[in-house]
Protein backbone atom coordinates (compact mmCIF):
# COMPACT_ATOMS: atom_id res chain seq x y z
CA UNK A 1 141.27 91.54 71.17
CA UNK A 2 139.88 94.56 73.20
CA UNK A 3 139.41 94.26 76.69
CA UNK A 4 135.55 93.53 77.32
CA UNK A 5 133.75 96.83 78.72
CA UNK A 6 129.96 97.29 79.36
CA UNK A 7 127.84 98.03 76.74
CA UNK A 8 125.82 101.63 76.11
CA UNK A 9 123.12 102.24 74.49
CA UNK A 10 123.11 104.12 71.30
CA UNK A 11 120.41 105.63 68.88
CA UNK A 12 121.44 103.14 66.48
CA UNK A 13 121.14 100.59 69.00
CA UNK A 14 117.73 101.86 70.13
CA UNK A 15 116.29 101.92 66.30
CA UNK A 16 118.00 98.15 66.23
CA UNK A 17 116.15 96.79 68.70
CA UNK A 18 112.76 98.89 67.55
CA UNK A 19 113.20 96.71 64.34
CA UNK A 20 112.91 93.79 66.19
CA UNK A 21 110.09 94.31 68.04
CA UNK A 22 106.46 94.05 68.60
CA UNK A 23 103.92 96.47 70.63
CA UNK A 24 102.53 94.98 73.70
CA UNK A 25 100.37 97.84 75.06
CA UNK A 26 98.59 101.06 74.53
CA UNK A 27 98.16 103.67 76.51
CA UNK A 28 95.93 106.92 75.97
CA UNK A 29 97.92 109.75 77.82
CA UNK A 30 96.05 112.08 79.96
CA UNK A 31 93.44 109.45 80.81
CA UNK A 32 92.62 107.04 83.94
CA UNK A 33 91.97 104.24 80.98
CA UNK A 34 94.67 101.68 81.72
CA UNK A 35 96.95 100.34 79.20
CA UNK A 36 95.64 98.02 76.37
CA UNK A 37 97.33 95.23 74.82
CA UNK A 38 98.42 96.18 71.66
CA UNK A 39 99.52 94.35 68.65
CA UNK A 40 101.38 95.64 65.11
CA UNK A 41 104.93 96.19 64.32
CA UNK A 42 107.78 99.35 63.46
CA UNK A 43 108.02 100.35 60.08
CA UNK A 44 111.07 101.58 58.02
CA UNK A 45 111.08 104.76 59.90
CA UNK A 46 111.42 103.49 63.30
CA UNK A 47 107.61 104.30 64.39
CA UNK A 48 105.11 102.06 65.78
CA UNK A 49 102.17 100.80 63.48
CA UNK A 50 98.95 99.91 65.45
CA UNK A 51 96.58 97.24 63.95
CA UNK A 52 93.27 97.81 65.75
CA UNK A 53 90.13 95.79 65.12
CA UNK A 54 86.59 97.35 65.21
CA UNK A 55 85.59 95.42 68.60
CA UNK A 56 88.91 97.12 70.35
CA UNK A 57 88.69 100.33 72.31
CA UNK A 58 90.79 102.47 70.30
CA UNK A 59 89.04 102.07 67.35
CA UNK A 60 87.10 105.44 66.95
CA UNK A 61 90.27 107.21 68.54
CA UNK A 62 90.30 110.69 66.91
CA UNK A 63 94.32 111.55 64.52
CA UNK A 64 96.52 113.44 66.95
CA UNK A 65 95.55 111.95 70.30
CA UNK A 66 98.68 110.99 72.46
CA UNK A 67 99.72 107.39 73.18
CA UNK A 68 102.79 105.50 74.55
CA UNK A 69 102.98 102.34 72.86
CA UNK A 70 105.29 100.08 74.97
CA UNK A 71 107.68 97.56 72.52
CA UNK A 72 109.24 94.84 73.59
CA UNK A 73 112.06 93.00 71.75
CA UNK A 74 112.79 89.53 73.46
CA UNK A 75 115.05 87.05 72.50
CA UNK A 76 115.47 83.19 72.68
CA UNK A 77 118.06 80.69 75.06
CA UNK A 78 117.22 77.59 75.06
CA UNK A 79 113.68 77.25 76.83
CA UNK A 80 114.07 80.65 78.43
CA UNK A 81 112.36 83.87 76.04
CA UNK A 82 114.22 86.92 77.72
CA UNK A 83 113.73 90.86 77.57
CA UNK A 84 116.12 92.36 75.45
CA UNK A 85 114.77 95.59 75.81
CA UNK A 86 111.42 97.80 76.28
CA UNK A 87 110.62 100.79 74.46
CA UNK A 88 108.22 103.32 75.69
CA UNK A 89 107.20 105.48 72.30
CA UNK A 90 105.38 108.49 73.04
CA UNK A 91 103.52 110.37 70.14
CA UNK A 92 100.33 111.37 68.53
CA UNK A 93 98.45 108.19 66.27
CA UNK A 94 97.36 109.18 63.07
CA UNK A 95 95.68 106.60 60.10
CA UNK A 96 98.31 105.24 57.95
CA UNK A 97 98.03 107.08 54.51
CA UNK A 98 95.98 105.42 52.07
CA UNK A 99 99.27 105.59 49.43
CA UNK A 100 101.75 104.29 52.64
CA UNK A 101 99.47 101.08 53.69
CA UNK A 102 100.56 98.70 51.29
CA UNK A 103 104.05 99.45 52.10
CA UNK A 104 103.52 99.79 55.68
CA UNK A 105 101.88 96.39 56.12
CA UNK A 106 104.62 94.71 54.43
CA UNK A 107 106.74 96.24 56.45
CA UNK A 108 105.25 95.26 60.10
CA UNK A 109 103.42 91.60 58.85
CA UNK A 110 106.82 89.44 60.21
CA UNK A 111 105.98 91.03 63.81
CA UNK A 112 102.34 91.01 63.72
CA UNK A 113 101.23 88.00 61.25
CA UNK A 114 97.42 88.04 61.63
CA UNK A 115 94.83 88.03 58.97
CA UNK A 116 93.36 91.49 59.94
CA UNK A 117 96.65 92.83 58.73
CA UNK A 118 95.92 91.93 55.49
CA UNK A 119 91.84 92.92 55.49
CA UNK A 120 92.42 96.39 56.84
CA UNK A 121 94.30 96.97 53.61
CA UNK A 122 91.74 95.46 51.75
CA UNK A 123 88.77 97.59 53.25
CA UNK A 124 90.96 100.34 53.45
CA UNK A 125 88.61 102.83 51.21
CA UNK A 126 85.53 101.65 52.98
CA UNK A 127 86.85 102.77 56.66
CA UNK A 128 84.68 100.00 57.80
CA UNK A 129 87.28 97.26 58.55
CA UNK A 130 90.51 96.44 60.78
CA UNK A 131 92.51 99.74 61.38
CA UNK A 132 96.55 100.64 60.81
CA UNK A 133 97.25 103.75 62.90
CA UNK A 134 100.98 104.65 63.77
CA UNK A 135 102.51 107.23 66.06
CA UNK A 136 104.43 110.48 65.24
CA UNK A 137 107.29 110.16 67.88
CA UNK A 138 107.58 112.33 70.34
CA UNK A 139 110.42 110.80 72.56
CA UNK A 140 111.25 107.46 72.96
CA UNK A 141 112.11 105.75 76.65
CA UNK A 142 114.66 102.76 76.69
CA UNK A 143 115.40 100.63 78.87
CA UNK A 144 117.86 97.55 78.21
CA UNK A 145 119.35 96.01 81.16
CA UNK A 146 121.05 98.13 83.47
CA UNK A 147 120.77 101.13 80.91
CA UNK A 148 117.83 103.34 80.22
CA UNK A 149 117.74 107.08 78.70
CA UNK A 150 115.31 109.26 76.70
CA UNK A 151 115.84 109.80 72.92
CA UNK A 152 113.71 112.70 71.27
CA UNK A 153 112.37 112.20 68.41
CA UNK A 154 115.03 113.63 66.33
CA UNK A 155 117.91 111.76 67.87
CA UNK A 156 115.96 108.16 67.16
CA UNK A 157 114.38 109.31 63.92
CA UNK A 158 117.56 110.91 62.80
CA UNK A 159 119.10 107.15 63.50
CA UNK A 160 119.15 104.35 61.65
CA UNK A 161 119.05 100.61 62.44
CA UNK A 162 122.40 98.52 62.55
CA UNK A 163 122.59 98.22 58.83
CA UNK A 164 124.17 94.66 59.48
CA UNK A 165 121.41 93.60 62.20
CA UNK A 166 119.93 90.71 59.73
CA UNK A 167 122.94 88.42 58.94
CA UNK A 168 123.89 89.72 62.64
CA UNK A 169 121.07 87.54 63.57
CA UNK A 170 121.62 84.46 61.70
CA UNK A 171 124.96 84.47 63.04
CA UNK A 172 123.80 85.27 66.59
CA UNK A 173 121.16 82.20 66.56
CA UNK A 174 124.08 79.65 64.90
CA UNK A 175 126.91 80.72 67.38
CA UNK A 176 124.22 79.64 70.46
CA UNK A 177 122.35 76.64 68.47
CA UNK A 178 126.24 75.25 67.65
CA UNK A 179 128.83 76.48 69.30
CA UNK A 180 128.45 77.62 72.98
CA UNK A 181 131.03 75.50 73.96
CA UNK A 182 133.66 77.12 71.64
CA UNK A 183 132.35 80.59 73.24
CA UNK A 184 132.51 79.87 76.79
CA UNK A 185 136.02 78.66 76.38
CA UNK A 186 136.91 81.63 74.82
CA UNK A 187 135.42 84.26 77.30
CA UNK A 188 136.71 82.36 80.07
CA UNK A 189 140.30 82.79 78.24
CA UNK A 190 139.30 86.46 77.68
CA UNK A 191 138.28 86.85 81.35
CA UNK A 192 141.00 84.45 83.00
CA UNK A 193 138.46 83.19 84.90
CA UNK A 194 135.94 79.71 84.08
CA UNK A 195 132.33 80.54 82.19
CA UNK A 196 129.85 78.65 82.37
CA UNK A 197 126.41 78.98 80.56
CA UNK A 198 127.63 81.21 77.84
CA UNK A 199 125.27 82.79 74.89
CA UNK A 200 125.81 85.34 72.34
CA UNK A 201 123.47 87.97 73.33
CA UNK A 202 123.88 90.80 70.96
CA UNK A 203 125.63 91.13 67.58
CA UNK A 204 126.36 94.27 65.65
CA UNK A 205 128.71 95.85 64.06
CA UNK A 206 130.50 97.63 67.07
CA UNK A 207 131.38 94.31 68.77
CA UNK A 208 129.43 91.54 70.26
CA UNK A 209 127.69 90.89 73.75
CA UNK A 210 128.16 88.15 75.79
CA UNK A 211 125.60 86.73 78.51
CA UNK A 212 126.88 85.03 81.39
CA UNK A 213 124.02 83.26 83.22
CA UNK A 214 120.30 83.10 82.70
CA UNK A 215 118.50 84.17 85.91
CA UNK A 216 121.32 86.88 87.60
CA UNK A 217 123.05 87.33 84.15
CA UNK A 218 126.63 89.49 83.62
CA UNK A 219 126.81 91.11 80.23
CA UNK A 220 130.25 91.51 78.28
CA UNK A 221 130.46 93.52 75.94
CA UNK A 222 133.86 92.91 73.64
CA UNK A 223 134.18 95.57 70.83
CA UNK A 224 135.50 95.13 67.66
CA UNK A 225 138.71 96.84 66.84
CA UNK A 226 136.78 99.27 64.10
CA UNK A 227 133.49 99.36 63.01
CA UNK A 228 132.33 96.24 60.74
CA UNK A 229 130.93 97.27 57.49
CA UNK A 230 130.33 94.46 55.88
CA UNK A 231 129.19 91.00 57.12
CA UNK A 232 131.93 88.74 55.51
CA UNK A 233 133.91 90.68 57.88
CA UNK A 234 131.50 90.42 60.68
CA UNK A 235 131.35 86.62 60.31
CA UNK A 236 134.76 86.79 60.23
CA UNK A 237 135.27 88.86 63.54
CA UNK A 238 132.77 85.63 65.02
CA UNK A 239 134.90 83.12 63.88
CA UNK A 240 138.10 85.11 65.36
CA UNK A 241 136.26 85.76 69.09
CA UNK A 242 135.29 81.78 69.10
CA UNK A 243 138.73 80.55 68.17
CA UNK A 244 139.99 82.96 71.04
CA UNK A 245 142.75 81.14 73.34
C-alpha cells in the first residue's frame, strides 16, 4: 500500500463532483442584484441547468446574459451534511433547446425533483410555463477543502466524470454505514498512530480519501497502485485497504 499523500484536484475530479451536485444561487454578473437561490441540476456535459418559475426574477432574462451559478456537492456522516466542494460556473444562460429538454430534464430530475421540472417540459411550446435555462461555461472556480483553482471551459468540458463515480458511491455509503471500525483500524495501522472517528470521504478510481474528524477534519488521501478501471476491482481495492494490518 502507497504511502497516504494529500489529495489534488483534477478536471476529472471537478466534473465528478459537478455530477453530484445541485445549484444553490444565481448571480447576474455586472449587476448590484445580489445572488438568488437557485435550484436545477448538471447535465451530461458538465453545465448547469436552471429551472426558473414565472414568479422568480430571472424569468424574462434575455439568452447570452452572464451568470455564476454557485454548486454545491455535500455529503452525509452520520447527523452531520458536510461541503464536499463549491463550484462557481461562470457563463452565458441560454433556453434549453426544444429537441435537448426531454433529455436534459431526465438528466438533472435526481438533483432537482420538483414538479415544475416536469411542467416546463410540458408547456415547453407555449413559453408560458416553468423555464430550463443552462449556462455555456466560461470558467469554472473550485474550491474543495484546502484546494481551489480555475478550470476554463475547455479543460472541464474537455473532462469527463470519474467513469466509476456511481458504484464508487454505493461503496462509499456501505464502508461508513458498516464498517468504520474496520477503517479506522486500518488507517491507524497505515499511519502508526490511533484514529479515531474515521469515514470514507471520497472514492474513485485513483485511490480513496479518508476523513479524520468532523469539525477540524485531516484528509488522507491513499492512492491506488494504478488506475481502477473497473469496479470489481475497485471493490476489491476497498476490501484490501479495510483488511489493512
Amino acid at each position: 500500500m502507497p504511502h497516504p499523500v494529500t489529495a489534488a484536484p483534477t478536471p476529472e475530479r471537478v466534473r465528478t463532483l459537478a455530477a453530484t451536485a445541485a445549484p444553490t444561487h444565481v448571480s447576474l454578473v455586472g449587476t448590484s442584484r445580489p445572488a438568488m437561490p437557485a435550484k436545477g441540476g448538471v447535465d451530461g456535459a458538465g453545465r448547469p441547468v436552471l429551472l426558473v418559475l414565472p414568479e422568480d426574477p430571472l424569468y424574462g432574462i434575455s439568452d447570452e446574459s452572464v451568470v455564476t451559478v454557485d454548486l454545491t456537492a455535500s455529503r452525509s456522516l452520520g447527523d452531520h451534511e458536510l461541503s464536499r466542494g463549491l463550484l462557481k460556473v461562470q457563463g452565458w444562460v441560454q433556453a434549453v433547446p426544444a429537441d435537448e429538454a426531454r433529455e436534459t430534464t431526465v438528466a438533472i430530475a435526481e438533483r432537482c425533483p420538483d414538479e415544475a421540472l416536469f411542467e416546463a417540459l410540458e408547456t415547453l411550446e407555449t413559453a408560458t410555463g416553468p423555464r430550463l435555462l443552462r449556462v455555456d461555461v466560461g470558467r469554472v472556480i473550485y474550491l474543495t477543502g484546502p484546494e481551489s483553482g480555475v478550470l476554463d471551459a475547455e479543460e472541464y468540458l474537455d473532462a469527463t466524470p470519474d467513469p466509476l463515480w456511481g458504484e464508487a458511491e454505493r461503496m462509499l455509503h456501505h464502508v461508513n454505514n458498516a464498517h468504520r471500525g474496520q477503517l479506522e483500524t486500518a488507517l491507524g495501522s497505515l499511519l502508526a498512530a490511533p484514529v479515531a472517528e474515521a469515514w470514507l470521504w471520497e472514492l474513485d478510481r485513483f485511490g480513496a480519501t479518508v476523513r479524520s474528524g468532523i469539525d477540524d477534519p485531516t484528509l488522507i488521501r491513499l492512492p491506488w497502485p494504478a488506475p481502477i478501471t473497473d469496479a470489481r476491482s475497485l471493490e476489491h481495492a476497498v476490501r484490501c485497504l479495510l483488511c489493512h494490518h
